[in-house]
Protein backbone atom coordinates (compact mmCIF):
# COMPACT_ATOMS: atom_id res chain seq x y z
CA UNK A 1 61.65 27.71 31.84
CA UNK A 2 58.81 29.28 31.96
CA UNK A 3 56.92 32.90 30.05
CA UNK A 4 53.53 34.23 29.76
CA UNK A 5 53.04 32.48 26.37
CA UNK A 6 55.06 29.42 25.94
CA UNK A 7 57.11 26.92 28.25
CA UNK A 8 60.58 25.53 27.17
CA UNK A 9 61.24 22.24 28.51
CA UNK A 10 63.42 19.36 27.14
CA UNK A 11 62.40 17.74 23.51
CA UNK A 12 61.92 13.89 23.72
CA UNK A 13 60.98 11.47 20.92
CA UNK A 14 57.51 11.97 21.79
CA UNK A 15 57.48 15.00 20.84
CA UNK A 16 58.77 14.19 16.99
CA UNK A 17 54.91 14.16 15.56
CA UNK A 18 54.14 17.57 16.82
CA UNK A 19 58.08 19.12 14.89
CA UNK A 20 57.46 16.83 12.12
CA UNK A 21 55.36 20.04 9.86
CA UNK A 22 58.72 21.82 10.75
CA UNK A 23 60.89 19.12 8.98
CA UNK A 24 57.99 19.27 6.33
CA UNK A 25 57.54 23.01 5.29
CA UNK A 26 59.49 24.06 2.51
CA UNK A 27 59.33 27.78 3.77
CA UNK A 28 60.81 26.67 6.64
CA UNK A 29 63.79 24.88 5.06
CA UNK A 30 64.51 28.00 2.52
CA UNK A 31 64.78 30.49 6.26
CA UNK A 32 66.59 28.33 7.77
CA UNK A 33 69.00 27.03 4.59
CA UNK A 34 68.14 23.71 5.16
CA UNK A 35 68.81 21.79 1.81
CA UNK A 36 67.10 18.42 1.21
CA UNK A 37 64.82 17.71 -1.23
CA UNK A 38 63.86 14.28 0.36
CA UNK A 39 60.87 13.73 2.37
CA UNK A 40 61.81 13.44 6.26
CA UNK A 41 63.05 10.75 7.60
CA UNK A 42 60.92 10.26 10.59
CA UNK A 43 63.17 7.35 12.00
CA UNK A 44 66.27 9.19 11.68
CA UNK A 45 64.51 12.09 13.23
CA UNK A 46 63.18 10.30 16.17
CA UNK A 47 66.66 8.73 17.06
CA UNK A 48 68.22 12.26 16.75
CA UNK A 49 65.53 13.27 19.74
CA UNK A 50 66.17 10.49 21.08
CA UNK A 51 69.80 11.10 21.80
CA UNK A 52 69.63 14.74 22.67
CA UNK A 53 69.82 13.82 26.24
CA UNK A 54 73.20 12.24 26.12
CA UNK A 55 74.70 15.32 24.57
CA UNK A 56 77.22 17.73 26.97
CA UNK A 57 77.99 20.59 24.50
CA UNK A 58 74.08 21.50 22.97
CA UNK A 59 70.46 21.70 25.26
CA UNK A 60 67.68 21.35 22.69
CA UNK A 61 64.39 22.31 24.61
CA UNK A 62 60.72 21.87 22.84
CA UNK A 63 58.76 24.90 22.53
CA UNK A 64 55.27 24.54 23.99
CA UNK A 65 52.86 26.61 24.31
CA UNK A 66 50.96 27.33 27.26
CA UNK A 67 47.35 28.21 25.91
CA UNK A 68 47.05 24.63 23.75
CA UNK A 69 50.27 22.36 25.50
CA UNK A 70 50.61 21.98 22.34
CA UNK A 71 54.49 21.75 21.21
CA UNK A 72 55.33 23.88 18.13
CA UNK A 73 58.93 24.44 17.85
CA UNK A 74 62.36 24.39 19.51
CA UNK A 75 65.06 26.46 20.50
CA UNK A 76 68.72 25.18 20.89
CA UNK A 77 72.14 26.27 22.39
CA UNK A 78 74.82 24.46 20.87
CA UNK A 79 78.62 24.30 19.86
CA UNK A 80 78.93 25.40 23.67
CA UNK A 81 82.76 26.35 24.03
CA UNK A 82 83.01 26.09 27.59
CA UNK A 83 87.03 27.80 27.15
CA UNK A 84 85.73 30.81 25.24
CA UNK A 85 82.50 31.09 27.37
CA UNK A 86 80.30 31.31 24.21
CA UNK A 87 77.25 29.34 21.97
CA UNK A 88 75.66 29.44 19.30
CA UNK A 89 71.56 29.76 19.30
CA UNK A 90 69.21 28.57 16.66
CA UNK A 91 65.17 29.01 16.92
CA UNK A 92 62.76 26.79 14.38
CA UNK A 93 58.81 26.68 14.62
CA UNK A 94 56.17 24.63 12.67
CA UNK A 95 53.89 26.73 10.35
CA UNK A 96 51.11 28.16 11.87
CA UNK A 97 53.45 29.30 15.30
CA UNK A 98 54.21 32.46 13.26
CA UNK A 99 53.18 36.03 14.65
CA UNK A 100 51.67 35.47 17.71
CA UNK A 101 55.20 36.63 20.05
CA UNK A 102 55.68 32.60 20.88
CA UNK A 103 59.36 33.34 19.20
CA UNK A 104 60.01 36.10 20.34
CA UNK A 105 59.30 34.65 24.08
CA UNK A 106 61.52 31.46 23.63
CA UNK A 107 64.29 33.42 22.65
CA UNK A 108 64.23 35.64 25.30
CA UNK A 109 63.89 32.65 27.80
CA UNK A 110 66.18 30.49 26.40
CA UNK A 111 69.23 33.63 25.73
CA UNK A 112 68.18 34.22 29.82
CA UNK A 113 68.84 31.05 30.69
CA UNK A 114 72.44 30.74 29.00
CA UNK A 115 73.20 33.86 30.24
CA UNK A 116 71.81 33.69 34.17
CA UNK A 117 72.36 29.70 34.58
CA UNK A 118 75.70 29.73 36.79
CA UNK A 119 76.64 26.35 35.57
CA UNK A 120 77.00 27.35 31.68
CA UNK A 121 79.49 30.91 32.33
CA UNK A 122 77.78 31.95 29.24
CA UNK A 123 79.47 35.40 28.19
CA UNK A 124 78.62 35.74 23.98
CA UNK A 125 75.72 33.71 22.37
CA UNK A 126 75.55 34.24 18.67
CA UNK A 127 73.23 33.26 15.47
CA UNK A 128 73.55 33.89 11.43
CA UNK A 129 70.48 34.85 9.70
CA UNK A 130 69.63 34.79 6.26
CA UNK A 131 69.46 38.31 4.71
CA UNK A 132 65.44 36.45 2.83
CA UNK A 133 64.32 36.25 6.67
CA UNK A 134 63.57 39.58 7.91
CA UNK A 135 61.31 38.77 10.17
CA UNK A 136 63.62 36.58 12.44
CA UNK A 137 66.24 39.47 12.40
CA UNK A 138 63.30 41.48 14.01
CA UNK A 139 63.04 39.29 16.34
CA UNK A 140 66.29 38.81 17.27
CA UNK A 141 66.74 42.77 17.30
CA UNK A 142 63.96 42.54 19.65
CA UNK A 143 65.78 40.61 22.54
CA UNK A 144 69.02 42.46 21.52
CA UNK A 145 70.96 40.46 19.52
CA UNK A 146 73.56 43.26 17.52
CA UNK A 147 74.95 42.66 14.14
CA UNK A 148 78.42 42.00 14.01
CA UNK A 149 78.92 41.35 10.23
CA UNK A 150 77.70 39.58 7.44
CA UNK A 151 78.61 36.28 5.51
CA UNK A 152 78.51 37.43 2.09
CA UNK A 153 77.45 34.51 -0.26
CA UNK A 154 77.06 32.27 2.72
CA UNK A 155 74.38 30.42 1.24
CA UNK A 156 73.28 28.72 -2.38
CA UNK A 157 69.73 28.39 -2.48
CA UNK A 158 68.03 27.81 -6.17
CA UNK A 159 70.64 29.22 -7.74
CA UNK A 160 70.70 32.45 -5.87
CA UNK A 161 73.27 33.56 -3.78
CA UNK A 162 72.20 34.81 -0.03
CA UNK A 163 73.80 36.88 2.46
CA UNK A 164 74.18 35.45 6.21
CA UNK A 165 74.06 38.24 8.94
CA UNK A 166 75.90 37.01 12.17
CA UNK A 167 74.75 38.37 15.27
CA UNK A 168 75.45 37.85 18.76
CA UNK A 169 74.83 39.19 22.60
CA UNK A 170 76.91 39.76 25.35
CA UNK A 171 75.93 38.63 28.99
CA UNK A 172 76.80 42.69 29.93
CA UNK A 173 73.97 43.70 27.49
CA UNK A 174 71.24 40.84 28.65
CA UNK A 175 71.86 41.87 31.98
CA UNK A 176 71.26 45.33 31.10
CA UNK A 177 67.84 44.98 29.44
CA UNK A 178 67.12 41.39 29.34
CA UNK A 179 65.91 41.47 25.70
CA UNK A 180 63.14 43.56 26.91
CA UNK A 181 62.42 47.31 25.95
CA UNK A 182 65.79 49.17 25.20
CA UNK A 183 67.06 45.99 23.52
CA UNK A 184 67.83 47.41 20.00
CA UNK A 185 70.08 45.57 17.61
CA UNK A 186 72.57 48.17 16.31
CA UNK A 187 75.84 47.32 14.71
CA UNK A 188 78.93 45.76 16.69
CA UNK A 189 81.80 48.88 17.01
């Protein structure tokens, strides 16, 4: 898959030095809830990549982006429930990939892809968000992911309790506007 900014493509083992400062920021960890207060462990990591190939119910693709070839994130379908036509979506980039609309571009190619790929039948793909990341709710807004509820208490981080917001989007509303212009994430009725 292919944008104006950034290529998606499948994530290999090779590509486990360039995600590593992912695994390694501790901003990164708090937006995304990831506990562990252990440094990375870059074997376990690289035999995770390694096996992402062999799975049937997730596609994990490496963000790259076009200007450098450079990878700096990835985006990932999983807990694909073929019966229920659905997934779930996650996004993660290394510091630095911040602000510059690489996101917001991998999102919108990878929720066009579930959606327009006859072989998945996609018909919901949904996320939760942590109410301390604002700025990934904007962009999910963006490509029109609409709030269906929240998670109250969902996560324990330092002692602090933090709100979850789960959103999702239909294939009727991709097709629509596909997460361009129009897209506006407004509250599930």
């Amino acid at each position: 898959m292919s944008g104006e900014l950034v290529v998606l493509r499948p994530v290999t083992v090779d590509d486990v030095p360039a995600l590593l400062p992912m695994f390694r920021d501790a901003e990164g960890s708090r937006l995304t809830g990831s506990h562990g207060d252990e440094e990375p462990d870059e074997a376990r990591i690289r035999a995770w990549y390694d096996s992402r190939g062999d799975q049937d119910d997730r596609l994990d693709l490496a963000v790259v982006e076009r200007a450098t070839g450079n990878v700096v994130g990835e985006v990932v379908l999983n807990e694909w429930d073929p019966d229920n036509e659905s997934c779930g979506f996650r996004i993660s980039l290394v510091p630095g990939a911040f602000g510059r609309g690489l996101g917001t571009e991998a999102t919108r190619l990878i929720v066009g892809y579930g959606f327009e790929e006859p072989g998945l039948g996609l018909h919901r793909i949904s996320l939760e968000v942590y109410t301390f990341n604002p700025r990934a709710r904007r962009v999910y807004e963006k490509v029109g992911f609409v709030t269906e509820g929240v998670l109250r208490d969902a996560l324990l981080w330092e002692g602090e309790r933090v709100d979850a917001t789960v959103m999702s989007i239909l294939r009727p509303e991709w097709l629509r506007h596909r997460g361009r212009d129009g897209a506006v994430g407004r509250v599930a009725s």
